[in-house]
Protein backbone atom coordinates (compact mmCIF):
# COMPACT_ATOMS: atom_id res chain seq x y z
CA UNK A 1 -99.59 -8.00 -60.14
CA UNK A 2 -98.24 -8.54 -56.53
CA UNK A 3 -100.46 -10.73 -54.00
CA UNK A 4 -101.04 -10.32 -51.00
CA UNK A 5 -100.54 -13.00 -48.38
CA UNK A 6 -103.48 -13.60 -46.49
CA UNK A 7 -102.89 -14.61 -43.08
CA UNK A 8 -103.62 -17.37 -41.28
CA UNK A 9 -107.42 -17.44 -40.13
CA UNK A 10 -108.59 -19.36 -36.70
CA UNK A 11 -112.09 -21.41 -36.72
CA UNK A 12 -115.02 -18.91 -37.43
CA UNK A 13 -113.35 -15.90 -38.73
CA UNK A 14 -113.79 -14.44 -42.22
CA UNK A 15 -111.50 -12.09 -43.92
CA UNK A 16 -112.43 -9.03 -45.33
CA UNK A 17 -109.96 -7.26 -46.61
CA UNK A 18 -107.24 -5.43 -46.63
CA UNK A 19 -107.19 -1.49 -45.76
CA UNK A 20 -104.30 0.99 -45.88
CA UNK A 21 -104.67 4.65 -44.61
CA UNK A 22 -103.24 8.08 -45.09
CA UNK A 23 -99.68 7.49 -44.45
CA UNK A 24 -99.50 4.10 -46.86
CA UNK A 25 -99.38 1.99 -43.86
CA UNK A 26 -101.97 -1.29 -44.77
CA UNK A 27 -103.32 -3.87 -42.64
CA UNK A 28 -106.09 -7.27 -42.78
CA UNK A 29 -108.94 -6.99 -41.45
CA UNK A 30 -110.33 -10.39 -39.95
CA UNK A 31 -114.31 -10.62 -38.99
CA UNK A 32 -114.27 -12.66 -35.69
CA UNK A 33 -116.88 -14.99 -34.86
CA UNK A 34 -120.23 -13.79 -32.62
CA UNK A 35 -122.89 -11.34 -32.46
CA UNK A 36 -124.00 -9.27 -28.90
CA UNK A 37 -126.37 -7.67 -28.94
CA UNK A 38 -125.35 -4.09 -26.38
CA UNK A 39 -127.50 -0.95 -24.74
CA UNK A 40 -124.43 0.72 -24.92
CA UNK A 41 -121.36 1.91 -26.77
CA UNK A 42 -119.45 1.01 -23.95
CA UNK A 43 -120.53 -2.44 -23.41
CA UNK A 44 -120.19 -3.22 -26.87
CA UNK A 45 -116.69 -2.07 -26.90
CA UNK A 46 -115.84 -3.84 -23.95
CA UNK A 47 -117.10 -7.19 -25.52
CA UNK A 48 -115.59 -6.62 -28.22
CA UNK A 49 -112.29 -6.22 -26.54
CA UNK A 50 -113.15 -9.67 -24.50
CA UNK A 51 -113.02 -11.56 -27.35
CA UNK A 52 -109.65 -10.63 -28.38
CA UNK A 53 -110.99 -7.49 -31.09
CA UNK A 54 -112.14 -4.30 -31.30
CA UNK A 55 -115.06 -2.82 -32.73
CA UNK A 56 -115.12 -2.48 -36.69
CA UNK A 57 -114.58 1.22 -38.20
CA UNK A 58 -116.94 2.79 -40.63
CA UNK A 59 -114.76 2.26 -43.61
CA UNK A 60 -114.16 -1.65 -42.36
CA UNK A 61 -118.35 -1.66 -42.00
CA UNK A 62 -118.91 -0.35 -45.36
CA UNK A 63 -116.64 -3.03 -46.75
CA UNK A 64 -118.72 -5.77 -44.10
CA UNK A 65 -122.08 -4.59 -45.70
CA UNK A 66 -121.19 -4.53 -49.09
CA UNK A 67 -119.40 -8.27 -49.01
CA UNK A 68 -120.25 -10.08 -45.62
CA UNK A 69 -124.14 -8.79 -44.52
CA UNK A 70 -125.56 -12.40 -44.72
CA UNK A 71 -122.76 -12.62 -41.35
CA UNK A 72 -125.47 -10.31 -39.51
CA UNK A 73 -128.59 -9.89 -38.42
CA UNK A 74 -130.56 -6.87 -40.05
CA UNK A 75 -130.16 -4.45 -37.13
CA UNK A 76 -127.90 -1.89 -36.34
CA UNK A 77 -124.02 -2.28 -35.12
CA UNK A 78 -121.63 -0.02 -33.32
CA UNK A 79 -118.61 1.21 -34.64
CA UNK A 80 -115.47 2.15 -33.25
CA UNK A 81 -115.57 5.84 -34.64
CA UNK A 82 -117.12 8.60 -32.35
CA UNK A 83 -118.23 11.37 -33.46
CA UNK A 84 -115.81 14.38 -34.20
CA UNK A 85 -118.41 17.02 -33.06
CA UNK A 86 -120.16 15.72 -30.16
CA UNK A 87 -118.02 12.40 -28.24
CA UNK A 88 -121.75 11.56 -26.81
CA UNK A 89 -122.38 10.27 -30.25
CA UNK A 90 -120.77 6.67 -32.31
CA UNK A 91 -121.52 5.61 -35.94
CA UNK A 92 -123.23 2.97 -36.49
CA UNK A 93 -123.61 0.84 -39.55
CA UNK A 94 -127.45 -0.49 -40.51
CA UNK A 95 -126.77 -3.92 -42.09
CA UNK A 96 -130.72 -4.25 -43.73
CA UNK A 97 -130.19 -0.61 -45.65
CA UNK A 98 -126.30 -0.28 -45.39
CA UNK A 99 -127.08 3.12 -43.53
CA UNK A 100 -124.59 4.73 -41.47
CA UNK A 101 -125.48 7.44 -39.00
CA UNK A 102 -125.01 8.86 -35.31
CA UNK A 103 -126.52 6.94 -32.38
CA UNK A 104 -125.76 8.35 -28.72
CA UNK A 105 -123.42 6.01 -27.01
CA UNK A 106 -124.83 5.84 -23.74
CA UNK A 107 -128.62 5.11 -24.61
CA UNK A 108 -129.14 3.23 -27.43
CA UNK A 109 -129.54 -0.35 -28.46
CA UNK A 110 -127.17 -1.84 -31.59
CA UNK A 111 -125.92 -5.03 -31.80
CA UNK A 112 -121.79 -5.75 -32.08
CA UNK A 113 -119.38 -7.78 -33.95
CA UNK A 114 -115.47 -7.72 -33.71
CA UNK A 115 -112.49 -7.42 -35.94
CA UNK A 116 -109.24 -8.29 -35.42
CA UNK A 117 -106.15 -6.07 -37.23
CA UNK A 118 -102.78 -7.21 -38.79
CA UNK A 119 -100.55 -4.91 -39.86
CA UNK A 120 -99.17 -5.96 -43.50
């Protein structure tokens, strides 16, 4: 069975895995280091984009609860994803339960953490 070649990581980052999507096309997903805690969507994405990242998607949180939740505090986290019926709404990702569900972007309290992509 082919590996595949994990790349190289910098101080504090974890990998997590590697995701393809509909059209075949994979890539690594890297967990960079820190934790913000954000009233908004907006801020959170911006941090996140500070840091040299973006926010994680809901598939790339499910695989973060499932193998990495000792990396955050019990609380909720933004995604990247908004939501397809109503933009005023993100996904979020509890990391105590492993609960995702809508929170409204502009009001609401969840922490952040980063990823960084590689195409493969």
């Amino acid at each position: 069975m082919q590996q595949i070649q994990l790349p190289p990581l910098a101080e504090g980052e974890i990998y997590i895995g590697a995701i393809g999507d509909k059209n075949g096309d994979f890539h690594h997903v890297i967990l960079l280091p820190g934790d913000h805690k954000c009233d908004t969507h907006a801020s959170a994405t911006e941090w996140a984009r500070s840091i040299g990242g973006d926010l994680p998607n809901r598939i790339e949180q499910a695989m973060l609860w499932a193998n990495h939740r000792d990396q955050f505090e019990q609380d909720w986290y933004w995604s990247n994803e908004t939501y397809h019926r109503n933009d005023a709404f993100a996904w979020c990702q509890h990391f105590n339960t492993g609960y995702q569900d809508l929170t409204r972007k502009g009001s609401d309290d969840c922490r952040a953490r980063a990823v960084r992509r590689l195409p493969i």
